[in-house]
PDB file of N, CA and C in Angstrom:
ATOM      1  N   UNK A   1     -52.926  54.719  83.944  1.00  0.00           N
ATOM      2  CA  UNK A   1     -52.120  54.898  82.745  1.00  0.00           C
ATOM      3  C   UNK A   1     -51.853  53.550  82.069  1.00  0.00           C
ATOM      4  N   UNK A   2     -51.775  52.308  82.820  1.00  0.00           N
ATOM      5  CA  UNK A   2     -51.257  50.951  81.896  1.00  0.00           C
ATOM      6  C   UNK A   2     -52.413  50.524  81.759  1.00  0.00           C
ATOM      7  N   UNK A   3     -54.197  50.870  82.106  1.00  0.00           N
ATOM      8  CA  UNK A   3     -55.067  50.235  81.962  1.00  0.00           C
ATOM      9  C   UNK A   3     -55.301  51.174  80.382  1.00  0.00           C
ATOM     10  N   UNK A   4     -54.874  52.321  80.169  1.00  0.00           N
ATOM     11  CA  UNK A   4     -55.209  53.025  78.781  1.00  0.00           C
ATOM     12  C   UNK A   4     -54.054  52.326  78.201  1.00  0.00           C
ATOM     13  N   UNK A   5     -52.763  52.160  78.310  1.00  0.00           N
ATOM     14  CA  UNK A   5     -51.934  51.692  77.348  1.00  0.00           C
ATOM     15  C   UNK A   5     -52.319  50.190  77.094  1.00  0.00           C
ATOM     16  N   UNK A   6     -53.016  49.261  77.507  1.00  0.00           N
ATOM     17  CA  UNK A   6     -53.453  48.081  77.001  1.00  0.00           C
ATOM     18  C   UNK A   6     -54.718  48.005  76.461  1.00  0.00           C
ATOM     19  N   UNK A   7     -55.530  48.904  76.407  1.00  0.00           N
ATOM     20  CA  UNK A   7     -56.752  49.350  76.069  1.00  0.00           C
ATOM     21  C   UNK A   7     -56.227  49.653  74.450  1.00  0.00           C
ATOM     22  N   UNK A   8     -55.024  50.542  74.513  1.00  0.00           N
ATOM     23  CA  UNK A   8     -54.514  50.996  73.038  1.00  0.00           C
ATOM     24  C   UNK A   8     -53.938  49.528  72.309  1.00  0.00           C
ATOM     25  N   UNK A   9     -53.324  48.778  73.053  1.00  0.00           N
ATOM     26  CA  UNK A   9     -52.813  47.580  72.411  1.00  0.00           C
ATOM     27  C   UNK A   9     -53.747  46.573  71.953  1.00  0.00           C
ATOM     28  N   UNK A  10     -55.419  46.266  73.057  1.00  0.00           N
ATOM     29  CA  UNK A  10     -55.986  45.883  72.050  1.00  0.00           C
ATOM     30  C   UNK A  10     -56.565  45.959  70.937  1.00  0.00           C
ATOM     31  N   UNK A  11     -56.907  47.449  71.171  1.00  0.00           N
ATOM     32  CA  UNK A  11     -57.267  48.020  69.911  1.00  0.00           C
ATOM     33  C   UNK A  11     -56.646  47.808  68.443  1.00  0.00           C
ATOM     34  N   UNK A  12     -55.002  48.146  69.071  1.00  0.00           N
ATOM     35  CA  UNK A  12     -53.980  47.681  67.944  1.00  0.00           C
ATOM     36  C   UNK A  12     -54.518  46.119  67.336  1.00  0.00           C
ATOM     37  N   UNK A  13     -54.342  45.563  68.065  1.00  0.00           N
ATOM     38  CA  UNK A  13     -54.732  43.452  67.789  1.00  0.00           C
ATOM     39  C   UNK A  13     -56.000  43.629  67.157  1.00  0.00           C
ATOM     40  N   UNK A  14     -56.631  44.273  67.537  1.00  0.00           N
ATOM     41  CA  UNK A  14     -58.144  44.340  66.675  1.00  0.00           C
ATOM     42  C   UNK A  14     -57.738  44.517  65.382  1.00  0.00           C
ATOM     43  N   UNK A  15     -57.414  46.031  65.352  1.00  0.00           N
ATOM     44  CA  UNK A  15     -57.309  46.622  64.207  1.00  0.00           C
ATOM     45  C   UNK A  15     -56.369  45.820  63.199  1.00  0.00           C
ATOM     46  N   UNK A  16     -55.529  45.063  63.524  1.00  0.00           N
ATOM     47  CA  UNK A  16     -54.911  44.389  62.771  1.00  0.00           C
ATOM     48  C   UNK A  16     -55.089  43.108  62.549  1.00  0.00           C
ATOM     49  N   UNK A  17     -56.070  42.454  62.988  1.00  0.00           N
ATOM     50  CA  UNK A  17     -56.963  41.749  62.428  1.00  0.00           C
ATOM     51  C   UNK A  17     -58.058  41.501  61.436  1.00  0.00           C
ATOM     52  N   UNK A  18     -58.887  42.773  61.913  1.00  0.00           N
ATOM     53  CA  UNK A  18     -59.436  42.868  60.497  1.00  0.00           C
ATOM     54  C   UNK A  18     -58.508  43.655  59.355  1.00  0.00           C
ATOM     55  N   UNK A  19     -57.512  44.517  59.346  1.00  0.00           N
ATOM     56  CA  UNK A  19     -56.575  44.679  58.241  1.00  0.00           C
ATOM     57  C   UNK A  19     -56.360  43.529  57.845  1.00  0.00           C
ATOM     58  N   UNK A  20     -55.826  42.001  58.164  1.00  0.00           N
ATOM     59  CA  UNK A  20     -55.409  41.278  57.759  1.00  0.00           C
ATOM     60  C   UNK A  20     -56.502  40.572  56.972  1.00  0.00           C
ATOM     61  N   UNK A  21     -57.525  40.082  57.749  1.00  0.00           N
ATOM     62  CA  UNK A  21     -58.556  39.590  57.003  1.00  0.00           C
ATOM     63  C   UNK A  21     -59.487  40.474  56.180  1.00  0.00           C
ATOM     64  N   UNK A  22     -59.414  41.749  55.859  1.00  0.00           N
ATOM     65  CA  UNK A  22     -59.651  42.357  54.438  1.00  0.00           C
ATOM     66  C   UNK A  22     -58.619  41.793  53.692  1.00  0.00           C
ATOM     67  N   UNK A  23     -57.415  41.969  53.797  1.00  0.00           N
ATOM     68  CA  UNK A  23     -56.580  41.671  52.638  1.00  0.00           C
ATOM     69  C   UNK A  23     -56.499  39.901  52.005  1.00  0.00           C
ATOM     70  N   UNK A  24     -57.197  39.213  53.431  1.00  0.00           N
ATOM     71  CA  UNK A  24     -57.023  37.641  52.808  1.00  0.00           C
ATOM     72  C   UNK A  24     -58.139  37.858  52.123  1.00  0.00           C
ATOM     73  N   UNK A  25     -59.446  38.262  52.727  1.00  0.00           N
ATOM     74  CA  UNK A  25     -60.838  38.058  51.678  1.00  0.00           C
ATOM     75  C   UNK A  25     -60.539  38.744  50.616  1.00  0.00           C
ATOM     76  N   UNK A  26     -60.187  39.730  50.618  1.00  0.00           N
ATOM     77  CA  UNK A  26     -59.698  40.299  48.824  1.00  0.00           C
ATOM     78  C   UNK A  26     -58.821  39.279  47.812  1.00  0.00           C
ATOM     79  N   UNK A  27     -58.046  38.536  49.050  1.00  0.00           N
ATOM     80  CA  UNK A  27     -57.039  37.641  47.584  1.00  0.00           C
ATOM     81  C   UNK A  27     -57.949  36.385  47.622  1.00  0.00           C
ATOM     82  N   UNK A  28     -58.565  36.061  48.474  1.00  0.00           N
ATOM     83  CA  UNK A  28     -59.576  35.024  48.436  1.00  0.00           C
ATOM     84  C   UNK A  28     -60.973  35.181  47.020  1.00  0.00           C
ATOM     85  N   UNK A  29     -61.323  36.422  46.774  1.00  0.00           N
ATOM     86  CA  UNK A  29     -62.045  36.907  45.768  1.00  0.00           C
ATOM     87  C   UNK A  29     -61.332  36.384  44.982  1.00  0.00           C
ATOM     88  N   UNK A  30     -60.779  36.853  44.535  1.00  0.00           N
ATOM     89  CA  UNK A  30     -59.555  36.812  43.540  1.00  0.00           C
ATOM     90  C   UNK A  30     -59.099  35.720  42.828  1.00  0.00           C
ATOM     91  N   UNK A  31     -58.888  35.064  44.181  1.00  0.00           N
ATOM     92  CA  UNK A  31     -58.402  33.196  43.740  1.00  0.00           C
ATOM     93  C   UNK A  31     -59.425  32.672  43.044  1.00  0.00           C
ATOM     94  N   UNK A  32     -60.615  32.937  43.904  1.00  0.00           N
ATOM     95  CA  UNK A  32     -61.933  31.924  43.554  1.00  0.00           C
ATOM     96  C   UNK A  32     -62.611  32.543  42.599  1.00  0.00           C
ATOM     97  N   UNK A  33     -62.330  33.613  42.387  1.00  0.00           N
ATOM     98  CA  UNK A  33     -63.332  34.163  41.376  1.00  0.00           C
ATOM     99  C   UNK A  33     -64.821  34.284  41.658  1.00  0.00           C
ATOM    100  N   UNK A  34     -64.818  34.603  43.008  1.00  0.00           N
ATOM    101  CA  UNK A  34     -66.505  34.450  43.718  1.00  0.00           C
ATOM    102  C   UNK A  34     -66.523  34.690  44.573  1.00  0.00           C
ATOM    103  N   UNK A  35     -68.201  35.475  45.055  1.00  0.00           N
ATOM    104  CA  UNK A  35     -68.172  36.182  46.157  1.00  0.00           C
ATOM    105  C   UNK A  35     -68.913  34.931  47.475  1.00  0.00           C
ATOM    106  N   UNK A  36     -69.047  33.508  46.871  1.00  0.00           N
ATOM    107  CA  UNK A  36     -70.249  32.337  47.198  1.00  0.00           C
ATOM    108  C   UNK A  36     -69.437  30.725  47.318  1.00  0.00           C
ATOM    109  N   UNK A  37     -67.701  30.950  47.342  1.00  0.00           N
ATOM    110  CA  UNK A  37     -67.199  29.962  47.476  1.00  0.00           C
ATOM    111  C   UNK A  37     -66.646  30.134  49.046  1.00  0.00           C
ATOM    112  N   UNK A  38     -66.948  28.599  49.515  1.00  0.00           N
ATOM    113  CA  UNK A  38     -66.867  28.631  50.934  1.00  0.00           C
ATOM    114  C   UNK A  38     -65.520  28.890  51.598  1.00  0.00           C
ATOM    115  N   UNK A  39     -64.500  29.389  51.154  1.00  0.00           N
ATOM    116  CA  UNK A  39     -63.143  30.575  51.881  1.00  0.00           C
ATOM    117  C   UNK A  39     -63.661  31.506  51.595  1.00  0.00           C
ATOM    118  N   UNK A  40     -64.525  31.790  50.709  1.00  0.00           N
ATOM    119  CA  UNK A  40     -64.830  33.239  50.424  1.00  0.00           C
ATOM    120  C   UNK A  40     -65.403  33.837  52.091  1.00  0.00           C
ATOM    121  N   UNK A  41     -66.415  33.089  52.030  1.00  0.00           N
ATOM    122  CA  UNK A  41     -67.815  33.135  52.907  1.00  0.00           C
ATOM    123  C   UNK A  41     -66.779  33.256  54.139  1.00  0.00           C
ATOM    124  N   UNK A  42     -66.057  31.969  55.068  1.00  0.00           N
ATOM    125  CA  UNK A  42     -65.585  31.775  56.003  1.00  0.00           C
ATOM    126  C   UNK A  42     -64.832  32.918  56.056  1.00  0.00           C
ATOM    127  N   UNK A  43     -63.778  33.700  55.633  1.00  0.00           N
ATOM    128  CA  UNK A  43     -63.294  34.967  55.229  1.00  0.00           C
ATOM    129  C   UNK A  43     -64.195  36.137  56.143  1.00  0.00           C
ATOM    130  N   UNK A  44     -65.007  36.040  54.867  1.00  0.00           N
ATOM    131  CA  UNK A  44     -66.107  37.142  55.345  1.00  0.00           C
ATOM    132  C   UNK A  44     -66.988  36.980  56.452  1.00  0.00           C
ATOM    133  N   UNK A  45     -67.378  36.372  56.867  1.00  0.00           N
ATOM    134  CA  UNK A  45     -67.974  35.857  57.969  1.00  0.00           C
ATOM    135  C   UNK A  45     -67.103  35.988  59.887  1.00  0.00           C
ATOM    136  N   UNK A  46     -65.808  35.529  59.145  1.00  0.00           N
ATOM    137  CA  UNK A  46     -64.888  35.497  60.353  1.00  0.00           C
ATOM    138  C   UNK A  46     -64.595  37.543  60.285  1.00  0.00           C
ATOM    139  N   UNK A  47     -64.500  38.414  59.434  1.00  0.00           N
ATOM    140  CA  UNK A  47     -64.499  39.609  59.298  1.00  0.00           C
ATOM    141  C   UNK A  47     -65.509  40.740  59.773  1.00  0.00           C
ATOM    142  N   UNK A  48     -66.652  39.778  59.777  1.00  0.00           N
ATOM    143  CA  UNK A  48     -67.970  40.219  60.295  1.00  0.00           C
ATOM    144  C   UNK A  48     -67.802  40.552  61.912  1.00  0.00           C
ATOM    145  N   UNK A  49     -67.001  39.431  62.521  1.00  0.00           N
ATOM    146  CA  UNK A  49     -67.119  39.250  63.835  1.00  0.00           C
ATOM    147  C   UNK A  49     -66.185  40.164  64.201  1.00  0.00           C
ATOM    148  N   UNK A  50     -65.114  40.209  63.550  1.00  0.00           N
ATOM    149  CA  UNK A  50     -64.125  41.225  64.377  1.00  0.00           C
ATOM    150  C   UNK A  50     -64.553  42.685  63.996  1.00  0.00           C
ATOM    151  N   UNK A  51     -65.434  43.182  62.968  1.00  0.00           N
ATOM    152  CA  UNK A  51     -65.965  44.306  62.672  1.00  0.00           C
ATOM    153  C   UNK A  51     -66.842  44.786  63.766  1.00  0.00           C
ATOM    154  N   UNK A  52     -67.875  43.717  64.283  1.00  0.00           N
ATOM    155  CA  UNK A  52     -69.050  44.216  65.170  1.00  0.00           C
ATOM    156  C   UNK A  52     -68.045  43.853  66.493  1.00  0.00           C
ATOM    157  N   UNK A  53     -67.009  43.530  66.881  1.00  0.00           N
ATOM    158  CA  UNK A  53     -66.637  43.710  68.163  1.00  0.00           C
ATOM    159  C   UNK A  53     -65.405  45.287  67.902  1.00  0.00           C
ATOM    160  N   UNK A  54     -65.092  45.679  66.907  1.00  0.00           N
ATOM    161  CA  UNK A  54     -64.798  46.804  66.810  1.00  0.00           C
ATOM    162  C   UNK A  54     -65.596  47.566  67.297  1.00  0.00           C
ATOM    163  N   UNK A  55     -67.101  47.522  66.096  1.00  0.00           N
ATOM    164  CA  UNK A  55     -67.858  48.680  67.041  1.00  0.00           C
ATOM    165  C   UNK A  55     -68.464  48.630  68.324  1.00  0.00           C
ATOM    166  N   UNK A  56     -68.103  47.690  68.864  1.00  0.00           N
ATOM    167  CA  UNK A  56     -69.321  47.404  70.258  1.00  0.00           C
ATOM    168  C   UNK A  56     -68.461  48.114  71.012  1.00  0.00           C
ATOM    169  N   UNK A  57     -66.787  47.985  70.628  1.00  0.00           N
ATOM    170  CA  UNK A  57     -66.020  49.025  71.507  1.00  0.00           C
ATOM    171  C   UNK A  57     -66.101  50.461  70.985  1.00  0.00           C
ATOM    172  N   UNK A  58     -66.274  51.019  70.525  1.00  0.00           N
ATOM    173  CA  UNK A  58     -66.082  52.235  69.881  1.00  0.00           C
ATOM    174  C   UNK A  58     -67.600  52.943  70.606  1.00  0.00           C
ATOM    175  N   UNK A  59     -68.289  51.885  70.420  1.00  0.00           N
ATOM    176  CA  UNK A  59     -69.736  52.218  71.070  1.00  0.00           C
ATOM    177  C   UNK A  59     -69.922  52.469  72.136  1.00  0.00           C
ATOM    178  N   UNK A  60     -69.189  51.687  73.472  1.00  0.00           N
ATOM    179  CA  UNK A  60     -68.857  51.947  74.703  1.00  0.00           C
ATOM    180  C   UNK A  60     -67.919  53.082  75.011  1.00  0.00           C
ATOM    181  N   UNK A  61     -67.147  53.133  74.406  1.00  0.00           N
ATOM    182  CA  UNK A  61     -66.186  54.222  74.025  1.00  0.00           C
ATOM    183  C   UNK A  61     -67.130  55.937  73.962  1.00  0.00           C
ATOM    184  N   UNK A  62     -68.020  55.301  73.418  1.00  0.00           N
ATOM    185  CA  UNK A  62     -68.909  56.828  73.494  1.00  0.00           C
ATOM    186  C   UNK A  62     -69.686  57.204  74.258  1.00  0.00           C
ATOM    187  N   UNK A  63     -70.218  56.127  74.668  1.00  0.00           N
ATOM    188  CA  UNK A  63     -70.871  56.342  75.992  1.00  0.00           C
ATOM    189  C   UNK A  63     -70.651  56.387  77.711  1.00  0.00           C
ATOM    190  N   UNK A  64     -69.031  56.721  77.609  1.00  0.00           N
ATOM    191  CA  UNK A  64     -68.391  56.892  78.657  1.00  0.00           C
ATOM    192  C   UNK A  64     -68.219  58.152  78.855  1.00  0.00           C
TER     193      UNK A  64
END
């Protein structure tokens, strides 16, 4: 039971990570006016990573 309730908490930390960094790369657009200025990129890039370790869990997740 506490190995599923920390399983749910990282999930939580995930998930609210990339929530956060959608909302910086959106005001980061915004600021810069570009999808090719380097906060843009670093933004998106750092978003990339927590996206594909989302699914790598979700992926294992299914194949259990």
């Amino acid at each position: 039971m506490c190995l599923l309730h920390y399983a749910s908490d990282g999930e939580d930390v995930l998930r609210y990570k990339i929530d956060s960094l959608r909302s910086q790369l959106a005001n980061a657009v915004s600021e810069y006016n570009s999808f090719t200025a380097g906060p843009v990129v670093q933004l998106s890039q750092a978003l990339d990573i927590y996206i594909l370790e989302s699914q790598q869990k979700q992926s294992k997740k299914g194949r259990k």
